[in-house]
C-alpha atoms as a PDB file:
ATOM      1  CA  UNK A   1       0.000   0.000   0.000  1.00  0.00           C
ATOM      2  CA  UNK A   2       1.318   3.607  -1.092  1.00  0.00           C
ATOM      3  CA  UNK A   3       1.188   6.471   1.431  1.00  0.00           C
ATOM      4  CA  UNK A   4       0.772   9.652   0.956  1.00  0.00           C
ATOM      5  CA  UNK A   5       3.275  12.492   0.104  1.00  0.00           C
ATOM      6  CA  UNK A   6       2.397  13.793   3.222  1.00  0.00           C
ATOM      7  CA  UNK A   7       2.543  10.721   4.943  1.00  0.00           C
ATOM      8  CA  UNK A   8       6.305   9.904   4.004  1.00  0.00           C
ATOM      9  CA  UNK A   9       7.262  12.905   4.817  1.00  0.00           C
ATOM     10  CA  UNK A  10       5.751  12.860   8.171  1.00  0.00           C
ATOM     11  CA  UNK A  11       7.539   9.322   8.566  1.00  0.00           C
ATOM     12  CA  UNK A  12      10.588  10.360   7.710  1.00  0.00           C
ATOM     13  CA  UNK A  13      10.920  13.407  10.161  1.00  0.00           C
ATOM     14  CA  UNK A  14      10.144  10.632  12.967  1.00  0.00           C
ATOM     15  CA  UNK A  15      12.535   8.679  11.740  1.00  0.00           C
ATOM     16  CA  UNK A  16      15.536  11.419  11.956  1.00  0.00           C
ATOM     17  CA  UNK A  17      14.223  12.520  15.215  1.00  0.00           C
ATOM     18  CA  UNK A  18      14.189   9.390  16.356  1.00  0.00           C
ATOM     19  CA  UNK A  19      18.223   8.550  14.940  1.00  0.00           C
ATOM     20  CA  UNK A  20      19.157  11.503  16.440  1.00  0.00           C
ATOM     21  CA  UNK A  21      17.937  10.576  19.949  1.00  0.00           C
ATOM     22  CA  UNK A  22      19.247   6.832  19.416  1.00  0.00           C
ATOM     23  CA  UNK A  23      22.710   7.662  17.626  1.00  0.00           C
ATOM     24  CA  UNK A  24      23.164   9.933  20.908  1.00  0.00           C
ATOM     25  CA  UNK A  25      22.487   7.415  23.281  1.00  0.00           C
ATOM     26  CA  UNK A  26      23.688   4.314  21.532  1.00  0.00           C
ATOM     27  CA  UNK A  27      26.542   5.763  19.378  1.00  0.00           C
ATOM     28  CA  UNK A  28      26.621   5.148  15.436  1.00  0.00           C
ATOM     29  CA  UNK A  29      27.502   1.720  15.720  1.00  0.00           C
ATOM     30  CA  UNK A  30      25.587   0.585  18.681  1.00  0.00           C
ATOM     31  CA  UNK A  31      22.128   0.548  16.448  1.00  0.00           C
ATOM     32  CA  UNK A  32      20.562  -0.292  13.159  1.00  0.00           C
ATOM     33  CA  UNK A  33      18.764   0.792  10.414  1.00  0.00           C
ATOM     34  CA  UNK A  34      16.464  -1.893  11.112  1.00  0.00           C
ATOM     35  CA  UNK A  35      16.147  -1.241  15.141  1.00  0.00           C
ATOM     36  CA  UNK A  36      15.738   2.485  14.277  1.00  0.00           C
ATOM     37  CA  UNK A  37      13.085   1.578  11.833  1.00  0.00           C
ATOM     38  CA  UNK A  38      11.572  -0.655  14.144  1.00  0.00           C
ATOM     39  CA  UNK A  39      11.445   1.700  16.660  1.00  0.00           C
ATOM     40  CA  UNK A  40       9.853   4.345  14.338  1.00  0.00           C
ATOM     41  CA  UNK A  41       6.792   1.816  13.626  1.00  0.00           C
ATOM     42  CA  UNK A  42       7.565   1.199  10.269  1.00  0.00           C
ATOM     43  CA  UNK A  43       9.049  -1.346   8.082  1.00  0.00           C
ATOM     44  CA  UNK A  44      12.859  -1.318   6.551  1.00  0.00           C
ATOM     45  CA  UNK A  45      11.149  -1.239   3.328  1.00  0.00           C
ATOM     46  CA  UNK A  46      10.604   2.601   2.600  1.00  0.00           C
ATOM     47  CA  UNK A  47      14.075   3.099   4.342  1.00  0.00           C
ATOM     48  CA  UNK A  48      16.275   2.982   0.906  1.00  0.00           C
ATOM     49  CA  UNK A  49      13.807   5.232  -0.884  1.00  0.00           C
ATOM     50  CA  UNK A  50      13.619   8.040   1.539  1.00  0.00           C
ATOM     51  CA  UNK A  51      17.685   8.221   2.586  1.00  0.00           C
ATOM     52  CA  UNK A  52      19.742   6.412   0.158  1.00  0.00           C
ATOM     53  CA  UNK A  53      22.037   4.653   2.752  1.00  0.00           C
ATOM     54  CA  UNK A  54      22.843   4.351   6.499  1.00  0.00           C
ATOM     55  CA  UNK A  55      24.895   7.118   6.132  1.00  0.00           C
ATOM     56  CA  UNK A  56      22.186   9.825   4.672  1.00  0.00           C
ATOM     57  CA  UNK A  57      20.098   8.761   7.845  1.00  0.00           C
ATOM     58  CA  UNK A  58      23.126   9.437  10.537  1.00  0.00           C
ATOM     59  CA  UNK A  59      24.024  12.686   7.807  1.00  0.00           C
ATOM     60  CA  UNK A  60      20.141  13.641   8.789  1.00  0.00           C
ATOM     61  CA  UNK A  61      20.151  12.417  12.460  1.00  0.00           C
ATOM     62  CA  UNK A  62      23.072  14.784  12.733  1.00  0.00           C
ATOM     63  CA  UNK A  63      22.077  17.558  11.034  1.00  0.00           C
ATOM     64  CA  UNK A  64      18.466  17.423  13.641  1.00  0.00           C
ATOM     65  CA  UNK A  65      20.109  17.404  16.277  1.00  0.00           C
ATOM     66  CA  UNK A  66      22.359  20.173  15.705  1.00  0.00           C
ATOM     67  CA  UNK A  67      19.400  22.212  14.682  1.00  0.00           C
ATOM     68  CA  UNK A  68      17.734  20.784  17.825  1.00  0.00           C
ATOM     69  CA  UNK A  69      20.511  22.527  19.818  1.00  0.00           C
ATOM     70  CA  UNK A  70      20.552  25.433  17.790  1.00  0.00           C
ATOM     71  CA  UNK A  71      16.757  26.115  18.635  1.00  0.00           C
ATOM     72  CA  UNK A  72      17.631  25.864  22.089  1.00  0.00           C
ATOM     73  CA  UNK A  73      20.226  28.120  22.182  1.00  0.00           C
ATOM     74  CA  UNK A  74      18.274  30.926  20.368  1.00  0.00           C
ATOM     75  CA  UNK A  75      15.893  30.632  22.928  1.00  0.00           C
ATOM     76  CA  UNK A  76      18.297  31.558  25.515  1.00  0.00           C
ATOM     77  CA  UNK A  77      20.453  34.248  23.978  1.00  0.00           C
ATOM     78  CA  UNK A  78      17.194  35.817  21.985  1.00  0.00           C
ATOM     79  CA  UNK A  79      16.423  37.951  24.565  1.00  0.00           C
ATOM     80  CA  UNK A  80      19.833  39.115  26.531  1.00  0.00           C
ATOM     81  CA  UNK A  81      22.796  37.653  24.325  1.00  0.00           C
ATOM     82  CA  UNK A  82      25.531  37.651  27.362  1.00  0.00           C
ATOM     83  CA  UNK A  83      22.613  36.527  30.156  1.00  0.00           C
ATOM     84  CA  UNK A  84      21.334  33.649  27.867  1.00  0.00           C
ATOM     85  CA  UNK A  85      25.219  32.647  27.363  1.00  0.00           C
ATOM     86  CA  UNK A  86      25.750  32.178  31.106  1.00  0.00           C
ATOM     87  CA  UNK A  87      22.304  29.973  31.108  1.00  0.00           C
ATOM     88  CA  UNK A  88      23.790  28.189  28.348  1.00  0.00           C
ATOM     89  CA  UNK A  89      27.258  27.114  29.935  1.00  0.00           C
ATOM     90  CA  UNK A  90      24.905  26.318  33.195  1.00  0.00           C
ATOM     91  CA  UNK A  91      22.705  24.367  31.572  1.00  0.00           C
ATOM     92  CA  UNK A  92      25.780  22.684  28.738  1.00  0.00           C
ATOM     93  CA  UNK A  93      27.648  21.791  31.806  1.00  0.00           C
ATOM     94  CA  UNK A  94      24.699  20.481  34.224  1.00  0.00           C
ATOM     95  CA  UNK A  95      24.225  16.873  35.575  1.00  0.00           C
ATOM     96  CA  UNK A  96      20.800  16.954  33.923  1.00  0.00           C
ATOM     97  CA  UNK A  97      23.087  17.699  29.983  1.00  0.00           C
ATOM     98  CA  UNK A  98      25.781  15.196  31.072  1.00  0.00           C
ATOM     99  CA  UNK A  99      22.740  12.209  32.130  1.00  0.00           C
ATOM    100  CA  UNK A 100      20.888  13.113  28.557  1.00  0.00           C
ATOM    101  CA  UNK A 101      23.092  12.134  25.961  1.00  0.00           C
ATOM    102  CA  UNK A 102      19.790  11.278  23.700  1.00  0.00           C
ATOM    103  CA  UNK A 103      18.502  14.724  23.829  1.00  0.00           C
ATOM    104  CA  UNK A 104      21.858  16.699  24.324  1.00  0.00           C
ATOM    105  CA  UNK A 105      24.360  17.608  22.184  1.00  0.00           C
ATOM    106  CA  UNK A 106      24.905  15.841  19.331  1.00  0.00           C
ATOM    107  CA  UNK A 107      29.069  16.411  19.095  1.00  0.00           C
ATOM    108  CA  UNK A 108      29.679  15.741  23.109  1.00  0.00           C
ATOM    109  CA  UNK A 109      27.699  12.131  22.210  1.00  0.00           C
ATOM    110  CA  UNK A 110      29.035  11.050  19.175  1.00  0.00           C
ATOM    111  CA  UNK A 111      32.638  12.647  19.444  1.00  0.00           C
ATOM    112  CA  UNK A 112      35.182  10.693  18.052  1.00  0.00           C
ATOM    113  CA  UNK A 113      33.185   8.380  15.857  1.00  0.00           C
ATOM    114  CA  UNK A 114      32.080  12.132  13.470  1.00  0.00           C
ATOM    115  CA  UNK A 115      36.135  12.290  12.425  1.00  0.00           C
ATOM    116  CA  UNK A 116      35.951   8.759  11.201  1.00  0.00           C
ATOM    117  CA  UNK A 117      32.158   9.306   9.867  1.00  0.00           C
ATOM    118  CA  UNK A 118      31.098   8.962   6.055  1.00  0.00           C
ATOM    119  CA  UNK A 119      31.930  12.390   4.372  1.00  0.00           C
ATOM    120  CA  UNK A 120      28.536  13.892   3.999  1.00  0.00           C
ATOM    121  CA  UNK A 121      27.814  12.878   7.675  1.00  0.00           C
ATOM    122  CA  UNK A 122      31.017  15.436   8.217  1.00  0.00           C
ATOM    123  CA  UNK A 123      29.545  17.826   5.663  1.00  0.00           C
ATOM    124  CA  UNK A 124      26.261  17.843   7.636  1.00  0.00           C
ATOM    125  CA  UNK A 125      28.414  18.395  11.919  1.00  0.00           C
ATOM    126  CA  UNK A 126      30.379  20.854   9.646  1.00  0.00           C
ATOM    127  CA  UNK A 127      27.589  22.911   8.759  1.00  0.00           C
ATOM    128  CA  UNK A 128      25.732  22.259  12.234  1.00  0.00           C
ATOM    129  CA  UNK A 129      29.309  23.170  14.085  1.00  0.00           C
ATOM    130  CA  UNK A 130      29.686  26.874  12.141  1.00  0.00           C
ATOM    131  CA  UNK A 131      26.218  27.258  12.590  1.00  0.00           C
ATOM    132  CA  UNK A 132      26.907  26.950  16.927  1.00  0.00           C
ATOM    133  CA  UNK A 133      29.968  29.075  16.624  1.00  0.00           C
ATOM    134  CA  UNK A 134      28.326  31.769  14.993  1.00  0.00           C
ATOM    135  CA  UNK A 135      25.328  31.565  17.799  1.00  0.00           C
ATOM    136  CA  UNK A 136      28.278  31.748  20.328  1.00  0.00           C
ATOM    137  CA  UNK A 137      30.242  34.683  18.355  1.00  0.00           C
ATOM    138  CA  UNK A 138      26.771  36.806  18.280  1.00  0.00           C
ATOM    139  CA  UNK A 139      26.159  36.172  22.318  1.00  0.00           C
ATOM    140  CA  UNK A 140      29.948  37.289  22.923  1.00  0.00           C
ATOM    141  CA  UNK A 141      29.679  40.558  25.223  1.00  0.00           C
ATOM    142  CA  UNK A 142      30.686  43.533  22.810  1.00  0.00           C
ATOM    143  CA  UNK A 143      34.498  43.648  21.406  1.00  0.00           C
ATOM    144  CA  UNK A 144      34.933  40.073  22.449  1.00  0.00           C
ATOM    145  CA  UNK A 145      38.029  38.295  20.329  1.00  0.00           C
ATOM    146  CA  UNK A 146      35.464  36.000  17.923  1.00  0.00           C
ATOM    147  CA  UNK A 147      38.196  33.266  18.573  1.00  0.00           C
ATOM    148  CA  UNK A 148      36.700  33.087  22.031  1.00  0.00           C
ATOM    149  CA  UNK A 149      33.532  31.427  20.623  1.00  0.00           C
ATOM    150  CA  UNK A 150      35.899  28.669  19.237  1.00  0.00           C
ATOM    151  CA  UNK A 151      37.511  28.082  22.832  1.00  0.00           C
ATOM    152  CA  UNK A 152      34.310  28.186  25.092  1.00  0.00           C
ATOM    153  CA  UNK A 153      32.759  25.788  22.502  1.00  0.00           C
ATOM    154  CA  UNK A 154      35.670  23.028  22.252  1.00  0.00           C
ATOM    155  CA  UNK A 155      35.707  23.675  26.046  1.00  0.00           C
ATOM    156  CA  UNK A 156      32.420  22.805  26.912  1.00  0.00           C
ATOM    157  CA  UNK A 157      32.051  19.399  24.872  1.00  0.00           C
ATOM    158  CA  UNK A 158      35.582  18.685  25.972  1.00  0.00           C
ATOM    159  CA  UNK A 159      34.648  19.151  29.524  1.00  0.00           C
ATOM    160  CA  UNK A 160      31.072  17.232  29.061  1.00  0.00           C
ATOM    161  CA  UNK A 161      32.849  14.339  26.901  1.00  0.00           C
ATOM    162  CA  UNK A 162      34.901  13.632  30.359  1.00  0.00           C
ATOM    163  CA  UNK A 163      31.959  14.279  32.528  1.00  0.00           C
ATOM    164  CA  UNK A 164      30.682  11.223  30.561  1.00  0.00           C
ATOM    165  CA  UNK A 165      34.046   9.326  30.488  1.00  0.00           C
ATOM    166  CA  UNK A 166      34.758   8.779  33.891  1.00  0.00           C
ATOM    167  CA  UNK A 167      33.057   6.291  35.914  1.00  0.00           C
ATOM    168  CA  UNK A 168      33.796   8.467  39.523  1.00  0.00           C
ATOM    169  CA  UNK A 169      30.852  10.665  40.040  1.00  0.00           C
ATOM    170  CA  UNK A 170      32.402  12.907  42.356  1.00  0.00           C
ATOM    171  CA  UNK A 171      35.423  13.690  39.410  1.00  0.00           C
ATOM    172  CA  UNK A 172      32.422  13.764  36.797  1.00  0.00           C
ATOM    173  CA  UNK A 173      30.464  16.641  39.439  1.00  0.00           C
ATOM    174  CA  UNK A 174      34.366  18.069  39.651  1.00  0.00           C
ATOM    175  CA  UNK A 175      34.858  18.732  35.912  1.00  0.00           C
ATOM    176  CA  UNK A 176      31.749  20.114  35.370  1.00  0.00           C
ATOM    177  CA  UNK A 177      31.281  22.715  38.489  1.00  0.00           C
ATOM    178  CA  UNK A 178      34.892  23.666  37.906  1.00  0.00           C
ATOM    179  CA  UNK A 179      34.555  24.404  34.231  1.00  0.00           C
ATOM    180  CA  UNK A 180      31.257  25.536  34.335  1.00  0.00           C
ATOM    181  CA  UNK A 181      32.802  28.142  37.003  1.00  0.00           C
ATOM    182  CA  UNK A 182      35.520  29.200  34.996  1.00  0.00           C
ATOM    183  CA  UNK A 183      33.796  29.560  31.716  1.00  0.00           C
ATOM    184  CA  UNK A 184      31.229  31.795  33.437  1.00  0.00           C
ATOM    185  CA  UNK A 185      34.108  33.791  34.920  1.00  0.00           C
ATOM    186  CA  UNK A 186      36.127  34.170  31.603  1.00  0.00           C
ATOM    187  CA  UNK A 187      32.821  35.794  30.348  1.00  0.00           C
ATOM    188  CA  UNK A 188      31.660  37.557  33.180  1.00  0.00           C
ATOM    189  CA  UNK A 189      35.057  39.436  33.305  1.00  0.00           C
ATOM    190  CA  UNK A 190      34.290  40.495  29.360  1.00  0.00           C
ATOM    191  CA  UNK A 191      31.254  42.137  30.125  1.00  0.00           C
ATOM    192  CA  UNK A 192      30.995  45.617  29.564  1.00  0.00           C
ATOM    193  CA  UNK A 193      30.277  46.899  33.309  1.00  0.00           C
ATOM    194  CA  UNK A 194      33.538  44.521  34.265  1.00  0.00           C
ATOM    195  CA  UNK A 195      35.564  46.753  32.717  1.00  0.00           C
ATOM    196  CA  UNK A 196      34.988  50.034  34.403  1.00  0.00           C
END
């Protein structure tokens, strides 16, 4: 039976939403095509059709959840650019981030395995990637070195990839509340009424 225009495209978004909750959680090699498909209701049938190959689904499971992050990171810095930055590193460097790999961010989860990933899969974290410095860049108090945005990022995934790593919670607590203090220090001390 056929479905709909509508109705593939409606499967498919649930199907990259879904990837890009499981390929955090589980890793690219830790689940299937067929599990993912499985999961999403539907057959492995329509799967070829709709992404080519394994790799146009993690490419697209990447690409969501980057965009996924980028939505929530507009939401914070829409309003007061250097406030919603300070939420940001709280909330990027929180127990609740490090414990949520499925709905967190997609480079802290997947990490190593995107440098050895198919080349569009890099294509789509490159694009996702420049799209989070520039969010950081634009939240940067005024006459902040843009370079700074390329620090605080590879800082906080750095920091949250070892949160993850270690198996001690009280190092895992360390690493974040230390970081998290320092990164918010390093930007408070940029901020305009700092300076006087």
């Amino acid at each position: 039976m056929r479905v709909s225009r509508e109705q593939a495209a409606a499967n498919r978004e649930r199907v990259v939403k879904l990837a890009a909750q499981l390929y955090r959680e589980r890793g690219f090699a830790g689940i299937g095509v067929a599990d993912i498909m499985k999961s999403a209701g539907l057959t492995h049938g329509g799967f070829s059709g709709q992404f080519g190959s394994k790799e146009g689904l993690m490419a697209a499971a990447c690409s969501e959840a980057l965009a996924q992050s980028a939505a929530y990171w507009d939401a914070l810095t829409a309003a007061d650019p250097q406030r919603g930055l300070a939420e940001l590193i709280s909330h990027y460097l929180s127990p609740a981030h490090r414990d949520a790999a499925g709905q967190g961010c997609a480079i802290a989860a997947l990490g190593p395995e995107l440098a050895r990933a198919a080349p569009a899969v890099r294509s789509a974290v490159t694009s996702g990637i420049q799209a989070m410095l520039d969010k950081l860049t634009q939240a940067l108090p005024a006459g902040a070195d843009p370079a700074l945005a390329m620090q605080l990022y590879a800082s906080l995934i750095g920091t949250l990839m070892l949160a993850r790593a270690v198996d001690a919670p009280e190092l895992s607590q360390a690493l974040l509340e230390q970081n998290r203090a320092a990164l918010l220090a390093q930007i408070a001390a940029l901020a305009p009424d700092s300076q006087a």
